[in-house]
C-alpha atoms as a PDB file:
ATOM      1  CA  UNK A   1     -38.034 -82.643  -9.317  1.00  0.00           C
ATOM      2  CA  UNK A   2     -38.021 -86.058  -9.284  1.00  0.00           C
ATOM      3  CA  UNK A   3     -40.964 -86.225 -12.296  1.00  0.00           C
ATOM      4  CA  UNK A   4     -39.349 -83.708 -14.424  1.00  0.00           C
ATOM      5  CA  UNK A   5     -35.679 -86.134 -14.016  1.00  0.00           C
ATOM      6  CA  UNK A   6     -37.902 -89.277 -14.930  1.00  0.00           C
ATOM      7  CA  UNK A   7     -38.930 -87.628 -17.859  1.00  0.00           C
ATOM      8  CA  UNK A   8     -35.915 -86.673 -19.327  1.00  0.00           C
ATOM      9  CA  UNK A   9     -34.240 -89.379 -18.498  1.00  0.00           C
ATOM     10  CA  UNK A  10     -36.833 -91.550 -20.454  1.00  0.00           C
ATOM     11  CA  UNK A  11     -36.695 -89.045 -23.267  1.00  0.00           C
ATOM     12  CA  UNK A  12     -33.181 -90.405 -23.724  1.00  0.00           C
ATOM     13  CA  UNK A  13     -34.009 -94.279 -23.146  1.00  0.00           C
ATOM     14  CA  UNK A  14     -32.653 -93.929 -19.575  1.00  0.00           C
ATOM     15  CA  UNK A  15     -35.789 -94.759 -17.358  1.00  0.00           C
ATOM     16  CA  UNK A  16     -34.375 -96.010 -14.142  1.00  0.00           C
ATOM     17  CA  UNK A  17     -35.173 -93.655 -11.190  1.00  0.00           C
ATOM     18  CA  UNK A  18     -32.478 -92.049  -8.955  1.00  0.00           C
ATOM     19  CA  UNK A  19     -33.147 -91.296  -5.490  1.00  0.00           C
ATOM     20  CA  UNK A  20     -29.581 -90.703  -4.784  1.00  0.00           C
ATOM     21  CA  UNK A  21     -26.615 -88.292  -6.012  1.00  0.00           C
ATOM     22  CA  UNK A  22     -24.485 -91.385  -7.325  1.00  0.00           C
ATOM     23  CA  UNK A  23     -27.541 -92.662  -9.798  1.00  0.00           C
ATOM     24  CA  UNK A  24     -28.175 -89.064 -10.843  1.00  0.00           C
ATOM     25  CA  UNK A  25     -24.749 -88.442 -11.808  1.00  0.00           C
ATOM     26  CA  UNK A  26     -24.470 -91.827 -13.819  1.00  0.00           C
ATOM     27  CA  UNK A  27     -28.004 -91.187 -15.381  1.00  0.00           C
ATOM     28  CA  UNK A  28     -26.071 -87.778 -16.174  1.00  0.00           C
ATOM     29  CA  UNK A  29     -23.172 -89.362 -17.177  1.00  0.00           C
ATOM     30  CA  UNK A  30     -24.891 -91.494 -19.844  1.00  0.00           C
ATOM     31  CA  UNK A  31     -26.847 -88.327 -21.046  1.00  0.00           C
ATOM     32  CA  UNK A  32     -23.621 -86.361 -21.302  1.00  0.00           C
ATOM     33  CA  UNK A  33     -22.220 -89.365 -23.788  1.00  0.00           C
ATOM     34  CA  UNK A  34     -25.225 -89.729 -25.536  1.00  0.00           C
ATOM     35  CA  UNK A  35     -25.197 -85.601 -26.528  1.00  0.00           C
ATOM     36  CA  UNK A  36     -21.487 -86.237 -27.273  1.00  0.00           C
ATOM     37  CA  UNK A  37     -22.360 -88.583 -29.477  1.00  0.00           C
ATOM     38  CA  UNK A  38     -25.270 -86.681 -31.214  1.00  0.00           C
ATOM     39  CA  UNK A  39     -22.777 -83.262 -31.337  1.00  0.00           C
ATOM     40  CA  UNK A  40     -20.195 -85.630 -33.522  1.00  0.00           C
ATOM     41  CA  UNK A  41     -23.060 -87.475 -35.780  1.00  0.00           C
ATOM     42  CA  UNK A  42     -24.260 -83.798 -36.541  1.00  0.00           C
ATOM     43  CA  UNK A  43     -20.567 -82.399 -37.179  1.00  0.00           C
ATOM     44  CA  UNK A  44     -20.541 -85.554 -39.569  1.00  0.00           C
ATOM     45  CA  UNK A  45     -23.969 -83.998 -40.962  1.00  0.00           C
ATOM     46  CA  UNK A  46     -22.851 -80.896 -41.523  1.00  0.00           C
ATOM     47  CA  UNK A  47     -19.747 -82.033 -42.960  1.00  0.00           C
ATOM     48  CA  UNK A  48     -21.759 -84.131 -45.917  1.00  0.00           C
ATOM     49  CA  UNK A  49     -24.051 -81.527 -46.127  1.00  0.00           C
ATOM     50  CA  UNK A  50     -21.069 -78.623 -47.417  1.00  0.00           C
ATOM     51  CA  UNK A  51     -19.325 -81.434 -49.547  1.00  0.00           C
ATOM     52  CA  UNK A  52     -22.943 -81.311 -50.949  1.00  0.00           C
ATOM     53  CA  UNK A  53     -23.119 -78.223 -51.339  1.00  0.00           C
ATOM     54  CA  UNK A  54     -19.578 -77.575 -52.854  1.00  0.00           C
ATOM     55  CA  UNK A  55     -21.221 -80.291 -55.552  1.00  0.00           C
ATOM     56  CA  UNK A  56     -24.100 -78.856 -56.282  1.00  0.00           C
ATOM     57  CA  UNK A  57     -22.496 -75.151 -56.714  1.00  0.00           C
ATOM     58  CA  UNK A  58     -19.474 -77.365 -58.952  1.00  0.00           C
ATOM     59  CA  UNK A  59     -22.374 -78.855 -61.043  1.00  0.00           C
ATOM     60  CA  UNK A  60     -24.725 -75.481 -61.364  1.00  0.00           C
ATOM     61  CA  UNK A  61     -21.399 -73.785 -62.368  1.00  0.00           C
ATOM     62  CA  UNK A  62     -21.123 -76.943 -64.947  1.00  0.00           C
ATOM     63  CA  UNK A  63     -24.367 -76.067 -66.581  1.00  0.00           C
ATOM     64  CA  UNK A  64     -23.807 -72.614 -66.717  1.00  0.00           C
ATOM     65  CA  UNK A  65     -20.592 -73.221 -69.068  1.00  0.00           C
ATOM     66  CA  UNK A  66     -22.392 -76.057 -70.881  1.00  0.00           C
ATOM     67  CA  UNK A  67     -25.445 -73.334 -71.426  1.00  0.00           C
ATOM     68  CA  UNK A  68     -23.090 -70.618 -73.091  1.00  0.00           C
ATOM     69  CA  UNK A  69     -22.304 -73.029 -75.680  1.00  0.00           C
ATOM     70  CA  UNK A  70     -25.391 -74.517 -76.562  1.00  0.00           C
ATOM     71  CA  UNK A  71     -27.541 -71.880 -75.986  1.00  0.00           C
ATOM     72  CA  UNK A  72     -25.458 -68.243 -76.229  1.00  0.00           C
ATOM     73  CA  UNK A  73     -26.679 -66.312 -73.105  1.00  0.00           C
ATOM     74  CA  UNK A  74     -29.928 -68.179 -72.747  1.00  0.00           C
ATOM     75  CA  UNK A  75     -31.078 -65.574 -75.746  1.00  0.00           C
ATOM     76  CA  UNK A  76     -32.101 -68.254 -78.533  1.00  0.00           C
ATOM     77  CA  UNK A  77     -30.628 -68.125 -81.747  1.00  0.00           C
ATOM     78  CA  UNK A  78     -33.137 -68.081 -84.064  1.00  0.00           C
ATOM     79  CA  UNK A  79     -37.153 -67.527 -84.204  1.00  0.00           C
ATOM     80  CA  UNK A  80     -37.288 -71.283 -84.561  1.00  0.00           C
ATOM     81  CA  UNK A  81     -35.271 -71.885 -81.202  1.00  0.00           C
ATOM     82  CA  UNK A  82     -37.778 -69.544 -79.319  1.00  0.00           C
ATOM     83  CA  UNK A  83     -40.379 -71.890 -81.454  1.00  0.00           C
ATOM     84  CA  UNK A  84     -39.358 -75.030 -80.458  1.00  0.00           C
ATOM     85  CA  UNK A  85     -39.321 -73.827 -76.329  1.00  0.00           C
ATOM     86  CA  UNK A  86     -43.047 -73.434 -76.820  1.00  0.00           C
ATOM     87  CA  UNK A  87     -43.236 -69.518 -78.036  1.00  0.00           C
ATOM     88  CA  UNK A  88     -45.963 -69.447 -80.581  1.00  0.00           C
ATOM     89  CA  UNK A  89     -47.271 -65.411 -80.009  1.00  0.00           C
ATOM     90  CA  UNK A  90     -45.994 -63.524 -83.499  1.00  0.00           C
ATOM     91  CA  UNK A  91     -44.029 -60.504 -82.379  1.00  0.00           C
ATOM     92  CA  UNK A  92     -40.636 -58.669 -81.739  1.00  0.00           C
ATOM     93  CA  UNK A  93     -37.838 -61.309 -79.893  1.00  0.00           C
ATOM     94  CA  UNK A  94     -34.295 -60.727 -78.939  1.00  0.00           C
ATOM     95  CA  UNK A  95     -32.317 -63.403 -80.862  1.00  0.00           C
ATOM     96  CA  UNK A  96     -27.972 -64.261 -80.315  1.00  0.00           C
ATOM     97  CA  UNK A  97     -27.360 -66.237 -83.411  1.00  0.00           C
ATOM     98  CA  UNK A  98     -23.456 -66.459 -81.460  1.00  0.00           C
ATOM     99  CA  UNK A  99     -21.741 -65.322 -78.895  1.00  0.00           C
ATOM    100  CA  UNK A 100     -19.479 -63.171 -80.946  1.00  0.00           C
ATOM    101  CA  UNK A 101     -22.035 -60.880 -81.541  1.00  0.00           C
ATOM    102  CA  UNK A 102     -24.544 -58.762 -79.567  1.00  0.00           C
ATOM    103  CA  UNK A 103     -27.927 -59.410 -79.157  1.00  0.00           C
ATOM    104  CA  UNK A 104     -30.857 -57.952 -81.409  1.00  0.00           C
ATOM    105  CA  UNK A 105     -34.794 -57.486 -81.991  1.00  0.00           C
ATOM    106  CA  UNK A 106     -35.885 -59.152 -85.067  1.00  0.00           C
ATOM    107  CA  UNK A 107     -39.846 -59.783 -86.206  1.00  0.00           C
ATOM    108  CA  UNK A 108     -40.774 -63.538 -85.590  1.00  0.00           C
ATOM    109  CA  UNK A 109     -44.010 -64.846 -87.549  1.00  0.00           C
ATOM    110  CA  UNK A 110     -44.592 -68.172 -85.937  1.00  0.00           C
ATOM    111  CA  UNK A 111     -47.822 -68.962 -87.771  1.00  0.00           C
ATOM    112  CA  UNK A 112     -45.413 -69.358 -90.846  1.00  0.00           C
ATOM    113  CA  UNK A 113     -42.733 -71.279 -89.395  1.00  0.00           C
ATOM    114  CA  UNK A 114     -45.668 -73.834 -87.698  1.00  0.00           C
ATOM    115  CA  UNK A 115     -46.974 -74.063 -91.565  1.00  0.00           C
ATOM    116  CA  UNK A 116     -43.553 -74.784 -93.147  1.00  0.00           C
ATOM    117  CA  UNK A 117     -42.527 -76.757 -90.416  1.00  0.00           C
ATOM    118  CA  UNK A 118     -45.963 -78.956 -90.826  1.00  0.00           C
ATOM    119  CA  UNK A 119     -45.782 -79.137 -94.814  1.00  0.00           C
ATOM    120  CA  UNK A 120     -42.309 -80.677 -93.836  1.00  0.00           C
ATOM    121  CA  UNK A 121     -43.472 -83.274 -91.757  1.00  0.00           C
ATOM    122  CA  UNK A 122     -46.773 -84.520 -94.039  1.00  0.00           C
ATOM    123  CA  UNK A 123     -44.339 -84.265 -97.168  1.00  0.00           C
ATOM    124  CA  UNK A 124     -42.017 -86.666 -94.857  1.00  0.00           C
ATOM    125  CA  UNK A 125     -44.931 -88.979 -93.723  1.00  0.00           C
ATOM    126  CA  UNK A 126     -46.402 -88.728 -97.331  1.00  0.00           C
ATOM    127  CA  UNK A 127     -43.207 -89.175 -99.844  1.00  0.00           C
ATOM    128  CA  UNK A 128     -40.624 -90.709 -96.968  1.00  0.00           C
ATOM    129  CA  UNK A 129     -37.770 -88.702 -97.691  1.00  0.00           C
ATOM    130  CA  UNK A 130     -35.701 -86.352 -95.458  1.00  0.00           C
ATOM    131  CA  UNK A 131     -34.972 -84.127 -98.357  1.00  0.00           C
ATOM    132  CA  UNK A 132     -35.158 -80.319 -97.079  1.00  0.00           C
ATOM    133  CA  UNK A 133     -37.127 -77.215 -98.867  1.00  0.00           C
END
């Protein structure tokens, strides 16, 4: 019994050794304020950690609003939008030009928006102008 006290005791930092009733309740004593203390430093914890959480759900409710403006229903607008997120597979996409109107299909050809795109940028490197086609 006495072992199994010594090492809890200097689990906790508290590594005198009671041979007596009077040391074991003191030694208990100091335990009992040290898991006081630990009980309010984790209601402090959990405390931050909702006020985090009320942030985070604040700020992912943020982008969701910001995201229906800029980008209508996280459907691109346009061929070119799905083009310029990396999509460069020719075939049928779901476009929202706005969010007045309803989704549709349309027939993207990447290969030719890559080519105009690239005659754009050589005829800008080339003639330096920003003029558009």
């Amino acid at each position: 019994m006495k072992i199994l006290l010594f090492q809890l005791f200097t689990t906790f930092g508290l590594a005198e050794i009671c041979s007596d009733f009077d040391c074991f309740n003191d030694q208990l004593a100091k335990l009992n304020e040290k898991v006081e203390n630990l009980e309010s430093e984790n209601l402090e914890k959990a405390n931050t950690i909702i006020k985090m959480d009320n942030k985070i759900t604040n700020l992912e409710n943020d982008v969701l609003e910001l995201e229906k403006i800029v980008r209508p229903g996280k459907i691109p607008a346009s061929c070119e939008e799905y083009f310029n997120r990396g999509t460069i597979e020719n075939g049928k996409y779901k476009i929202k030009p706005n969010t007045e109107i309803n989704p549709f299909f349309v027939d993207c050809d990447f290969r030719d928006l890559f080519s105009k795109k690239s005659l754009i940028f050589i005829r800008k490197i080339i003639f330096k102008t920003s003029k558009k086609w």
